[in-house]
PDB file of N, CA and C in Angstrom:
ATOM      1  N   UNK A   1    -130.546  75.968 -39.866  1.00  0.00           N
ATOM      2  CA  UNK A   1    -130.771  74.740 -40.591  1.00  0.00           C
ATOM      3  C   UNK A   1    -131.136  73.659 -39.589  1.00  0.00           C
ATOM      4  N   UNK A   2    -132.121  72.876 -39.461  1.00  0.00           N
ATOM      5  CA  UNK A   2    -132.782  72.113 -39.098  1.00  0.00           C
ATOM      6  C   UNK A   2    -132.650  70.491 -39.673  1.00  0.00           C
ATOM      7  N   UNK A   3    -132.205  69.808 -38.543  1.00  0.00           N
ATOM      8  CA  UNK A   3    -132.080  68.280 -39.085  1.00  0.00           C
ATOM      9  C   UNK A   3    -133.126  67.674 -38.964  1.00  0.00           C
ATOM     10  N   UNK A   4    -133.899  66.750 -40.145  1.00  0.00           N
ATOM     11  CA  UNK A   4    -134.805  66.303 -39.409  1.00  0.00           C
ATOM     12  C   UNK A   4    -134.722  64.179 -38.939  1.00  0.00           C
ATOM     13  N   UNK A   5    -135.150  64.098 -37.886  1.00  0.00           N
ATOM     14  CA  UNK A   5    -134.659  62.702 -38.064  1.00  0.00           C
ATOM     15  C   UNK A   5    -136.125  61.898 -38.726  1.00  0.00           C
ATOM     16  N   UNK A   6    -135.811  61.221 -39.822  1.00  0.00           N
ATOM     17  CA  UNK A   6    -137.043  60.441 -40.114  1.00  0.00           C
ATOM     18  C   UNK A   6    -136.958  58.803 -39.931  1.00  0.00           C
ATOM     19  N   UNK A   7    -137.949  57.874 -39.964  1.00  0.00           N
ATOM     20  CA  UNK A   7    -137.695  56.892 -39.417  1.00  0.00           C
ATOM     21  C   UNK A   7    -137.260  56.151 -40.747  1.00  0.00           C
ATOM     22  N   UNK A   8    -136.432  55.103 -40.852  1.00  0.00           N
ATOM     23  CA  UNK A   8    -135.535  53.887 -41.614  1.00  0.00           C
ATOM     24  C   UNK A   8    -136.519  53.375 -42.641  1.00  0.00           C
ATOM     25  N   UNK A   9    -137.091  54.144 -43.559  1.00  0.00           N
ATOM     26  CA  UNK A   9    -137.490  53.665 -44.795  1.00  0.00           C
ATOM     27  C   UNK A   9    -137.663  52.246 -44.747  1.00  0.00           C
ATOM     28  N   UNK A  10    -136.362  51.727 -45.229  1.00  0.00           N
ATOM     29  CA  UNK A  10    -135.984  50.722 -45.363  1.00  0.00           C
ATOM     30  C   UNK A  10    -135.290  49.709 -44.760  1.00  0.00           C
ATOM     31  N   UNK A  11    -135.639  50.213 -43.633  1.00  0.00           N
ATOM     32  CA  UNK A  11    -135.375  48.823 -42.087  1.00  0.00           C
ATOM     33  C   UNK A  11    -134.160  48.727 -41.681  1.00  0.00           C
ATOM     34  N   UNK A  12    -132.916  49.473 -42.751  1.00  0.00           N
ATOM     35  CA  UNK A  12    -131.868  48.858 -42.696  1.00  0.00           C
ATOM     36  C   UNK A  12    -131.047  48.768 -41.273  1.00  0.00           C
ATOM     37  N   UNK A  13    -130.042  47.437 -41.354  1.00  0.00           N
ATOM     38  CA  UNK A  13    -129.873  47.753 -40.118  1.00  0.00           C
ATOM     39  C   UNK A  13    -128.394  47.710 -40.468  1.00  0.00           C
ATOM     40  N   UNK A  14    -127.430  48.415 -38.827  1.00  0.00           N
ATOM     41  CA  UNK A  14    -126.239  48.832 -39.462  1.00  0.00           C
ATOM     42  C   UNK A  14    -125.165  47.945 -39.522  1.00  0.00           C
ATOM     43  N   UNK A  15    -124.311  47.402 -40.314  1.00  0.00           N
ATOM     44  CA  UNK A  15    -123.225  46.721 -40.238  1.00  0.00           C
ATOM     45  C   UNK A  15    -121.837  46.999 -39.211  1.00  0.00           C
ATOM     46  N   UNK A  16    -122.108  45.912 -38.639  1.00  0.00           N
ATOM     47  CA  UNK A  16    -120.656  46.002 -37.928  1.00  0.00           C
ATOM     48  C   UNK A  16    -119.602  45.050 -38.136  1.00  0.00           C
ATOM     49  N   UNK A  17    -118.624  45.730 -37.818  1.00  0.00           N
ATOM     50  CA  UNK A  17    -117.571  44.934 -38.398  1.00  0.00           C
ATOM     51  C   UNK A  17    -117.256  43.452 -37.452  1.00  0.00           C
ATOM     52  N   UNK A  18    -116.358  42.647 -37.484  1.00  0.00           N
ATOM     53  CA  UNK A  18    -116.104  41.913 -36.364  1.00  0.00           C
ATOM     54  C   UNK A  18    -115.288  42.686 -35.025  1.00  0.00           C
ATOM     55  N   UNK A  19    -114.715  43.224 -35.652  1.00  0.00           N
ATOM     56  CA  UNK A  19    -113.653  43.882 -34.483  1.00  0.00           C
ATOM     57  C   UNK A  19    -115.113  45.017 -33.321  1.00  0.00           C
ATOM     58  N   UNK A  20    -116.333  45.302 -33.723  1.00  0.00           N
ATOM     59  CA  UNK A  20    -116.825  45.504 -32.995  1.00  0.00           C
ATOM     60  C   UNK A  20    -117.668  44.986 -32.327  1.00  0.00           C
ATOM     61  N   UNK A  21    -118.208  43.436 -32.962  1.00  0.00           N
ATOM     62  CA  UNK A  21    -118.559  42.848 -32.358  1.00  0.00           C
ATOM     63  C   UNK A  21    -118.021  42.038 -31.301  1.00  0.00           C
ATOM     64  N   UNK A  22    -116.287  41.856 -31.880  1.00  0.00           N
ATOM     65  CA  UNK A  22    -115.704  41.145 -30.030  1.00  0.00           C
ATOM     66  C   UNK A  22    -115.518  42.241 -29.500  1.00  0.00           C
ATOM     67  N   UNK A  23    -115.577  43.746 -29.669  1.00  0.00           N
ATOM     68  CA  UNK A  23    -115.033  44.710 -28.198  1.00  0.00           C
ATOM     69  C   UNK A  23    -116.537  44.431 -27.652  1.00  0.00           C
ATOM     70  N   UNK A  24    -117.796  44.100 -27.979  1.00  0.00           N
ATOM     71  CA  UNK A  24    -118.696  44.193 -27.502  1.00  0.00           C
ATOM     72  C   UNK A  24    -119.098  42.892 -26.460  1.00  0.00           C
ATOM     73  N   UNK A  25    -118.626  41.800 -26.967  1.00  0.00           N
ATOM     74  CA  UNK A  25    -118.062  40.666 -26.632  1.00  0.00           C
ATOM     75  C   UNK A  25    -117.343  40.889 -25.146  1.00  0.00           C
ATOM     76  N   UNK A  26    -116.178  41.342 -25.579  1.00  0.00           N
ATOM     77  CA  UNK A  26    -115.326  41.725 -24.584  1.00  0.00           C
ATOM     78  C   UNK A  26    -115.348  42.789 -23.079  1.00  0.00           C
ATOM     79  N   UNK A  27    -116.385  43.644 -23.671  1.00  0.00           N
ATOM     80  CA  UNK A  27    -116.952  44.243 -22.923  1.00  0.00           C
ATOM     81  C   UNK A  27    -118.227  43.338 -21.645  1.00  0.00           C
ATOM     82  N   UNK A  28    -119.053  42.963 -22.573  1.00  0.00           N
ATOM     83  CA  UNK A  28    -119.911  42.018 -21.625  1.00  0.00           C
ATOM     84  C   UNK A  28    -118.931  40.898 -20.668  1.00  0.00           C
ATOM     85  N   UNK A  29    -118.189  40.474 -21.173  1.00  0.00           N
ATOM     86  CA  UNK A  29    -116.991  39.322 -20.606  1.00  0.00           C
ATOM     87  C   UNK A  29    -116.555  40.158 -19.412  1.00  0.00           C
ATOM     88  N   UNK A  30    -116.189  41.476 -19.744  1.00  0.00           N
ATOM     89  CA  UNK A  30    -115.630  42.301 -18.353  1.00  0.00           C
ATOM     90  C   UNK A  30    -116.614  42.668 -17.195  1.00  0.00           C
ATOM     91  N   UNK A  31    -117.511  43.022 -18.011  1.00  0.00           N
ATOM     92  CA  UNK A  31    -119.088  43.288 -16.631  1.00  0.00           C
ATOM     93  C   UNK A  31    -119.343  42.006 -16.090  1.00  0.00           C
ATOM     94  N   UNK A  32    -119.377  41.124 -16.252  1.00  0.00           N
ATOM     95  CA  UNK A  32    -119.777  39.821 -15.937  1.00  0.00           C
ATOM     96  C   UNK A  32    -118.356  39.343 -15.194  1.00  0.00           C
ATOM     97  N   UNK A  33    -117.670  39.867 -15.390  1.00  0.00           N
ATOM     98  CA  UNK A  33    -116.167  38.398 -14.776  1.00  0.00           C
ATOM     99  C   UNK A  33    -115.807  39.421 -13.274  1.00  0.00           C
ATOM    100  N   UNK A  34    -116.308  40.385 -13.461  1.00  0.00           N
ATOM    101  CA  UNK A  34    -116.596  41.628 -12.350  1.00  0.00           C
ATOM    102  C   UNK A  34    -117.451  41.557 -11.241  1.00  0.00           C
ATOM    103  N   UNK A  35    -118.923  40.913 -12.071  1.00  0.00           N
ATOM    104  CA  UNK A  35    -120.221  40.954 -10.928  1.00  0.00           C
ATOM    105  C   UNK A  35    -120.026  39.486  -9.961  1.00  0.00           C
ATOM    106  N   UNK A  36    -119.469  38.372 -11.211  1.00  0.00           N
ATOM    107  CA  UNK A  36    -118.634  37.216 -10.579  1.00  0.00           C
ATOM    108  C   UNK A  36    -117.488  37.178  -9.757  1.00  0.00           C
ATOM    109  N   UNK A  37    -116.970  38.087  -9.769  1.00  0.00           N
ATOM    110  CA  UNK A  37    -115.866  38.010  -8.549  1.00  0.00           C
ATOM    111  C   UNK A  37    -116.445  39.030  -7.133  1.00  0.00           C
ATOM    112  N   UNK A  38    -117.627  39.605  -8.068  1.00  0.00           N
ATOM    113  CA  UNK A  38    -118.302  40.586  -6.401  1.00  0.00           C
ATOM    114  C   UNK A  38    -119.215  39.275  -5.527  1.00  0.00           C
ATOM    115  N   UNK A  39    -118.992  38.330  -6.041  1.00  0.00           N
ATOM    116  CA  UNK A  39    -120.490  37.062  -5.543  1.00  0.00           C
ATOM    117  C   UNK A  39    -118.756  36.022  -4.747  1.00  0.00           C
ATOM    118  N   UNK A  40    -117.867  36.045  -5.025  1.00  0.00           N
ATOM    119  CA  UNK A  40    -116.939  35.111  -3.817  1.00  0.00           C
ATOM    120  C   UNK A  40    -117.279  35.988  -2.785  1.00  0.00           C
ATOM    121  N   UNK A  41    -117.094  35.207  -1.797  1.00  0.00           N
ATOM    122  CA  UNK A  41    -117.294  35.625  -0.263  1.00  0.00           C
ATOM    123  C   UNK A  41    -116.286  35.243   0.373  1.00  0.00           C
ATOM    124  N   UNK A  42    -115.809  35.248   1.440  1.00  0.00           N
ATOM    125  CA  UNK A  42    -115.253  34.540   2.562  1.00  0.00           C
ATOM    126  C   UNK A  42    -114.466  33.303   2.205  1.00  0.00           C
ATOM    127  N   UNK A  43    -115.723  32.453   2.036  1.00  0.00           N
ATOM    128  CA  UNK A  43    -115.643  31.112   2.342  1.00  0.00           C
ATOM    129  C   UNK A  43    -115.147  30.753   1.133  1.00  0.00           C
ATOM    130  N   UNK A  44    -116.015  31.390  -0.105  1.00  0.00           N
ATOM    131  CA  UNK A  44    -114.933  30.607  -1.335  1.00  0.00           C
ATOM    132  C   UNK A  44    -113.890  31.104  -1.596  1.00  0.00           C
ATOM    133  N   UNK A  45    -113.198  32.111  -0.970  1.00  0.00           N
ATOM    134  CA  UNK A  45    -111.860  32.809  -1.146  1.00  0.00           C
ATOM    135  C   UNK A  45    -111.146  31.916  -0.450  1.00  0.00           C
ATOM    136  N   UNK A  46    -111.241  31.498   0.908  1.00  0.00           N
ATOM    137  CA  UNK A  46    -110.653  30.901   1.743  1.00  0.00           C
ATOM    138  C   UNK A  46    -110.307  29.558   1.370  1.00  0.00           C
ATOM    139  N   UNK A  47    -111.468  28.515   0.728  1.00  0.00           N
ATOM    140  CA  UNK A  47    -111.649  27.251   0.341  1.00  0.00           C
ATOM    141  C   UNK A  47    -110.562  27.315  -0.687  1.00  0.00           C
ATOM    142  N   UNK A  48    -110.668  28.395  -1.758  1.00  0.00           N
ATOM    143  CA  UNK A  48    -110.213  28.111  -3.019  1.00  0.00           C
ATOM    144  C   UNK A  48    -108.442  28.367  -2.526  1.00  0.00           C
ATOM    145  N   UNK A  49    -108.280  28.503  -1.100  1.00  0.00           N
ATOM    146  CA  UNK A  49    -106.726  29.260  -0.438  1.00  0.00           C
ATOM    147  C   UNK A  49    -106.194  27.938   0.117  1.00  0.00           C
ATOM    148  N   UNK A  50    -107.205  27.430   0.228  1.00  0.00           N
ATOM    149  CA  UNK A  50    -106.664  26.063   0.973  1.00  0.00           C
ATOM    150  C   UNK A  50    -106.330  24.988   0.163  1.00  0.00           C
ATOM    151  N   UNK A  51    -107.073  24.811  -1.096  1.00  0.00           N
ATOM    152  CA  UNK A  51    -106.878  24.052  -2.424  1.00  0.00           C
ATOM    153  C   UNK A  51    -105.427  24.170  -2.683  1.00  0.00           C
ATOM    154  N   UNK A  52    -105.231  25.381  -2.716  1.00  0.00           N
ATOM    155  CA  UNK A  52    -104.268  25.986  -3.581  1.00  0.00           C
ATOM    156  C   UNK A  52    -103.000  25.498  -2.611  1.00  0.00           C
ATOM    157  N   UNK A  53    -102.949  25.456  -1.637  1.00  0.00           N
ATOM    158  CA  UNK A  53    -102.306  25.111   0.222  1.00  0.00           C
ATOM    159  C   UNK A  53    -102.486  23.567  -0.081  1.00  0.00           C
ATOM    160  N   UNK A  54    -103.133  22.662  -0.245  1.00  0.00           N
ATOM    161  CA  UNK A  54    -102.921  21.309  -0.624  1.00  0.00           C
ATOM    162  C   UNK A  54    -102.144  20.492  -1.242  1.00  0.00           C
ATOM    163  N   UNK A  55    -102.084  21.412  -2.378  1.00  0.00           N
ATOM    164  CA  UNK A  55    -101.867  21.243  -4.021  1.00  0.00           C
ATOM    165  C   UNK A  55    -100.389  21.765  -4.089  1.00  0.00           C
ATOM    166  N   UNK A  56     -99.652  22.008  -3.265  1.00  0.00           N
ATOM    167  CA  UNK A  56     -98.523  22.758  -3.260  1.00  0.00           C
ATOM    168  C   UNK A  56     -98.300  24.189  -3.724  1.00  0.00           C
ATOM    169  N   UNK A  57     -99.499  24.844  -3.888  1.00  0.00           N
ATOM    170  CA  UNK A  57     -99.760  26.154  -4.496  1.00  0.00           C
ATOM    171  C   UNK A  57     -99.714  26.111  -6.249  1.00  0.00           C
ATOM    172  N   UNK A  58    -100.425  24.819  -6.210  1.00  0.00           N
ATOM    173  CA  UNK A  58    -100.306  24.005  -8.123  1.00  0.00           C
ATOM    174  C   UNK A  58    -101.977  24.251  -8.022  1.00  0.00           C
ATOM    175  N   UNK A  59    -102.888  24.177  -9.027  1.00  0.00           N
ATOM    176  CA  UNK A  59    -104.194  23.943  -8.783  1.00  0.00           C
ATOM    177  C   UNK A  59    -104.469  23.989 -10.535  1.00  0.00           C
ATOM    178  N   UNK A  60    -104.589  23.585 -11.075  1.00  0.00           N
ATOM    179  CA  UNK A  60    -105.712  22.850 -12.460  1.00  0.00           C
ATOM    180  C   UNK A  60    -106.478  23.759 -12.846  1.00  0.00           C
ATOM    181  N   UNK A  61    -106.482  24.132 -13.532  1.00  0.00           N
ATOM    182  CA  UNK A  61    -107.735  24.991 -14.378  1.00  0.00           C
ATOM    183  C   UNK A  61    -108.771  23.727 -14.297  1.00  0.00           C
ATOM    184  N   UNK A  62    -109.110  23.101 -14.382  1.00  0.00           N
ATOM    185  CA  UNK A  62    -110.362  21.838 -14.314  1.00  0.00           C
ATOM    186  C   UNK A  62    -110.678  22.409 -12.936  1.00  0.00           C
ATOM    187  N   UNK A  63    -109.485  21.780 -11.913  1.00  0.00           N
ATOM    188  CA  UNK A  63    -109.955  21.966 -10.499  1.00  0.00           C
ATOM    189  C   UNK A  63    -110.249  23.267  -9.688  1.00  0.00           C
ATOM    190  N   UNK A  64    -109.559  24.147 -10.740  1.00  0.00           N
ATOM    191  CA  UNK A  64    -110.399  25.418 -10.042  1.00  0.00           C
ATOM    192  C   UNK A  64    -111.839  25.965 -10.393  1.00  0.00           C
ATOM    193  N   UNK A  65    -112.087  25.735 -11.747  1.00  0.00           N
ATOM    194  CA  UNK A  65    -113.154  26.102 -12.245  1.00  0.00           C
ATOM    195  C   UNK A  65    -114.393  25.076 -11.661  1.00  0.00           C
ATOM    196  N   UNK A  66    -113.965  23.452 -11.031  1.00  0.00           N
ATOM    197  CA  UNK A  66    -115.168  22.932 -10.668  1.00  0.00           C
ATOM    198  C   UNK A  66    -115.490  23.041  -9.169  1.00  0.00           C
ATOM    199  N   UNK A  67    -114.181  23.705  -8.051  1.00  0.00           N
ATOM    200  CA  UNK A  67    -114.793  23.969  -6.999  1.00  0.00           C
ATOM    201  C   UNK A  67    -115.045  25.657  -6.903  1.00  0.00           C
ATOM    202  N   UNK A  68    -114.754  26.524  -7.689  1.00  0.00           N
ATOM    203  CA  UNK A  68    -115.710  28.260  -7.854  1.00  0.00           C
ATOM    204  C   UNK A  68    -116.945  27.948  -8.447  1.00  0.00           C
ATOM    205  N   UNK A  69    -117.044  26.504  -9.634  1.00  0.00           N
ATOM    206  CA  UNK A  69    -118.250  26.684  -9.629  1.00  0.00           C
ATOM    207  C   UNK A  69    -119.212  26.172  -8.909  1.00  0.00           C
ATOM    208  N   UNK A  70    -118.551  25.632  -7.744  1.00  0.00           N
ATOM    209  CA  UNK A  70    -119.905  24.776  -6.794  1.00  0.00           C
ATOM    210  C   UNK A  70    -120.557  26.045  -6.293  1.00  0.00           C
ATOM    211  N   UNK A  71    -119.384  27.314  -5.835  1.00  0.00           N
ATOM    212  CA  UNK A  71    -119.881  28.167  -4.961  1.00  0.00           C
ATOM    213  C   UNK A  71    -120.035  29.473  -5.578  1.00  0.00           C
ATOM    214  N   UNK A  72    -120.877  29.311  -7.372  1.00  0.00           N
ATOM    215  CA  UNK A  72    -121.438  30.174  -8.028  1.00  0.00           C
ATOM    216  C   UNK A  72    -122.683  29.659  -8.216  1.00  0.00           C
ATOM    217  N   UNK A  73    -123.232  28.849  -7.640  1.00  0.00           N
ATOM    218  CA  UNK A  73    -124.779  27.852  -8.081  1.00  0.00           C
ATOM    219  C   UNK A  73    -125.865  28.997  -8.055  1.00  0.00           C
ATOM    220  N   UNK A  74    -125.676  29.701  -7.259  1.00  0.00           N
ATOM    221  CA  UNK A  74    -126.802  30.912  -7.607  1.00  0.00           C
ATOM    222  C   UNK A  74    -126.571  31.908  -8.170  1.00  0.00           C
ATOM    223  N   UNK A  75    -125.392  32.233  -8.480  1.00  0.00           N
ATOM    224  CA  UNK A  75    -125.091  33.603  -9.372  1.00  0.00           C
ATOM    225  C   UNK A  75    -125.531  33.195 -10.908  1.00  0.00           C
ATOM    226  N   UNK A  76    -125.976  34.550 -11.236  1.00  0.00           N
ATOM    227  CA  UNK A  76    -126.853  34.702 -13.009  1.00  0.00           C
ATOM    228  C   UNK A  76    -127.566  33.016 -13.213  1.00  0.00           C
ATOM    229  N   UNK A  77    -128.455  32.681 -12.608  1.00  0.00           N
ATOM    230  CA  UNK A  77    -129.111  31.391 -13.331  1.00  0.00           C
ATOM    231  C   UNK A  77    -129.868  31.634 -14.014  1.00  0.00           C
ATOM    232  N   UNK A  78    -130.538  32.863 -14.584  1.00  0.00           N
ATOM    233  CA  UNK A  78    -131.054  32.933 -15.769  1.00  0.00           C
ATOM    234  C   UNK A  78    -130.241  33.801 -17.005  1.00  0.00           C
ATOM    235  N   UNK A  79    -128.721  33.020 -17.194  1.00  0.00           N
ATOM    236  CA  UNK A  79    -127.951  34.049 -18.060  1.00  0.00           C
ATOM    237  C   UNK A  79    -128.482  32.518 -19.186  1.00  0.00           C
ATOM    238  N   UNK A  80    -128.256  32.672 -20.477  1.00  0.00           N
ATOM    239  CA  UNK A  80    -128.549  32.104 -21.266  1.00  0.00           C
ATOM    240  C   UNK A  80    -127.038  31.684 -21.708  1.00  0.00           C
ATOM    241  N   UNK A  81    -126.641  30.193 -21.926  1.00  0.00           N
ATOM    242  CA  UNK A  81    -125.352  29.668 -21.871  1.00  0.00           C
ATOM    243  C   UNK A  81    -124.558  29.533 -20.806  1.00  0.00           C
ATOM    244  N   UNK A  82    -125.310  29.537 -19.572  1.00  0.00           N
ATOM    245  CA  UNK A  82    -124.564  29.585 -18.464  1.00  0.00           C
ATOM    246  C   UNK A  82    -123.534  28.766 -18.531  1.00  0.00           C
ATOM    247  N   UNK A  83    -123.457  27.915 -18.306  1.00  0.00           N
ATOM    248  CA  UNK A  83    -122.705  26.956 -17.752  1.00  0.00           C
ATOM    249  C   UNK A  83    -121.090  26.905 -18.931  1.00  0.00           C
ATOM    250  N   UNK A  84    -121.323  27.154 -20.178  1.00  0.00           N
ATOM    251  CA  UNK A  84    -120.551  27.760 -21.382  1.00  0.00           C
ATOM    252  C   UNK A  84    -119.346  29.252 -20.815  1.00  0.00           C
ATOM    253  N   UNK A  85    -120.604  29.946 -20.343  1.00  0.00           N
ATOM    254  CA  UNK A  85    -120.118  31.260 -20.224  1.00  0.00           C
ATOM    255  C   UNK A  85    -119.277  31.039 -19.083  1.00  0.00           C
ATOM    256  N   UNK A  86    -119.668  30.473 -17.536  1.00  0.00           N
ATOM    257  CA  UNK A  86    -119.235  30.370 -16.512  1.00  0.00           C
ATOM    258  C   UNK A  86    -117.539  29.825 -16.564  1.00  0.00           C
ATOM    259  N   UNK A  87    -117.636  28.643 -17.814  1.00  0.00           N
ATOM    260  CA  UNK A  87    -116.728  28.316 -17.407  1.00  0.00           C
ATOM    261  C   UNK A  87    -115.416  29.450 -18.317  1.00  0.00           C
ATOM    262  N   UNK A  88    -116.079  29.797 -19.383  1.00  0.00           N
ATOM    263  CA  UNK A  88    -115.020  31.051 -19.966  1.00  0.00           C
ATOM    264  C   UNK A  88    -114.924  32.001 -18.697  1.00  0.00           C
ATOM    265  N   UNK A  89    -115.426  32.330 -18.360  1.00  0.00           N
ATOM    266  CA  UNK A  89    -115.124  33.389 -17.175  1.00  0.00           C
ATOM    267  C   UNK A  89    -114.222  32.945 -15.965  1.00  0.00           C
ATOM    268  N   UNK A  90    -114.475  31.905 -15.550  1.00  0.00           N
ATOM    269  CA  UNK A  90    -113.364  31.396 -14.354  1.00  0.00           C
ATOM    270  C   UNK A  90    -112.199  30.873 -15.367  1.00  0.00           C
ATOM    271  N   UNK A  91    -112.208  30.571 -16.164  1.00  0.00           N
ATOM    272  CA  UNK A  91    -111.159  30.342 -17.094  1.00  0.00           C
ATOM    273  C   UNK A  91    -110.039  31.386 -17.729  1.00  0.00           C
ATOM    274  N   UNK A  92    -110.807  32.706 -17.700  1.00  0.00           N
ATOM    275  CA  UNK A  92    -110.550  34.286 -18.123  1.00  0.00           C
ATOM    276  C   UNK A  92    -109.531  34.479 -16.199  1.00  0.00           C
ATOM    277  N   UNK A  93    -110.340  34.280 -15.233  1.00  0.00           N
ATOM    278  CA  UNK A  93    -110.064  34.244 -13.747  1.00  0.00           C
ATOM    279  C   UNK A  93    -108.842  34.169 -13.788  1.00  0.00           C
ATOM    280  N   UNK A  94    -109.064  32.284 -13.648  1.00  0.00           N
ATOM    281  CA  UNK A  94    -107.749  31.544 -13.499  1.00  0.00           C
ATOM    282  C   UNK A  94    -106.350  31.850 -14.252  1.00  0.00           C
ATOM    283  N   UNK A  95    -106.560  32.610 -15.366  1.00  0.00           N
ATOM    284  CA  UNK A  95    -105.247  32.731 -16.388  1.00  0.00           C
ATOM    285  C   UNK A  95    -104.695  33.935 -15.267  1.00  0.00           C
TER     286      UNK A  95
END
């Protein structure tokens, strides 16, 4: 017996539920908060060590997310919502 695949008649396209649209969500959030922590180097590990060394080992979700993002200025600049996404992601980080 032989399946045959024919093409979508009727265009339809498939429903997903919500719960698969945030694992999909969630998934991209993980590849991305991944390729963003492969782009610190040195210097912003160190900087963001010394903040933290200032601050009494206290540091701000504001203040962390606006000095990682000085030293993400070139990572994904053509992601669409950057600056949205960036800060969910150092925000995802920081927790």
């Amino acid at each position: 017996m032989a399946i045959r695949l024919t093409k979508n008649p009727l265009n339809i396209q498939p429903i997903y539920s919500p719960r698969t649209s945030y694992k999909r969500i969630k998934e991209q959030d993980e590849r991305m908060i991944a390729d963003m922590t492969l782009n610190f180097d040195k210097l912003t590990i160190n900087l963001l060590r010394n903040e933290f060394s200032k601050r009494n080992n206290v540091l701000m979700l504001h203040e962390f997310i606006t000095i990682a993002s000085k030293h993400l200025r070139f990572w994904q600049v053509d992601l669409p919502n950057r600056e949205v996404r960036l800060v969910r992601y150092l925000t995802y980080l920081f927790n």
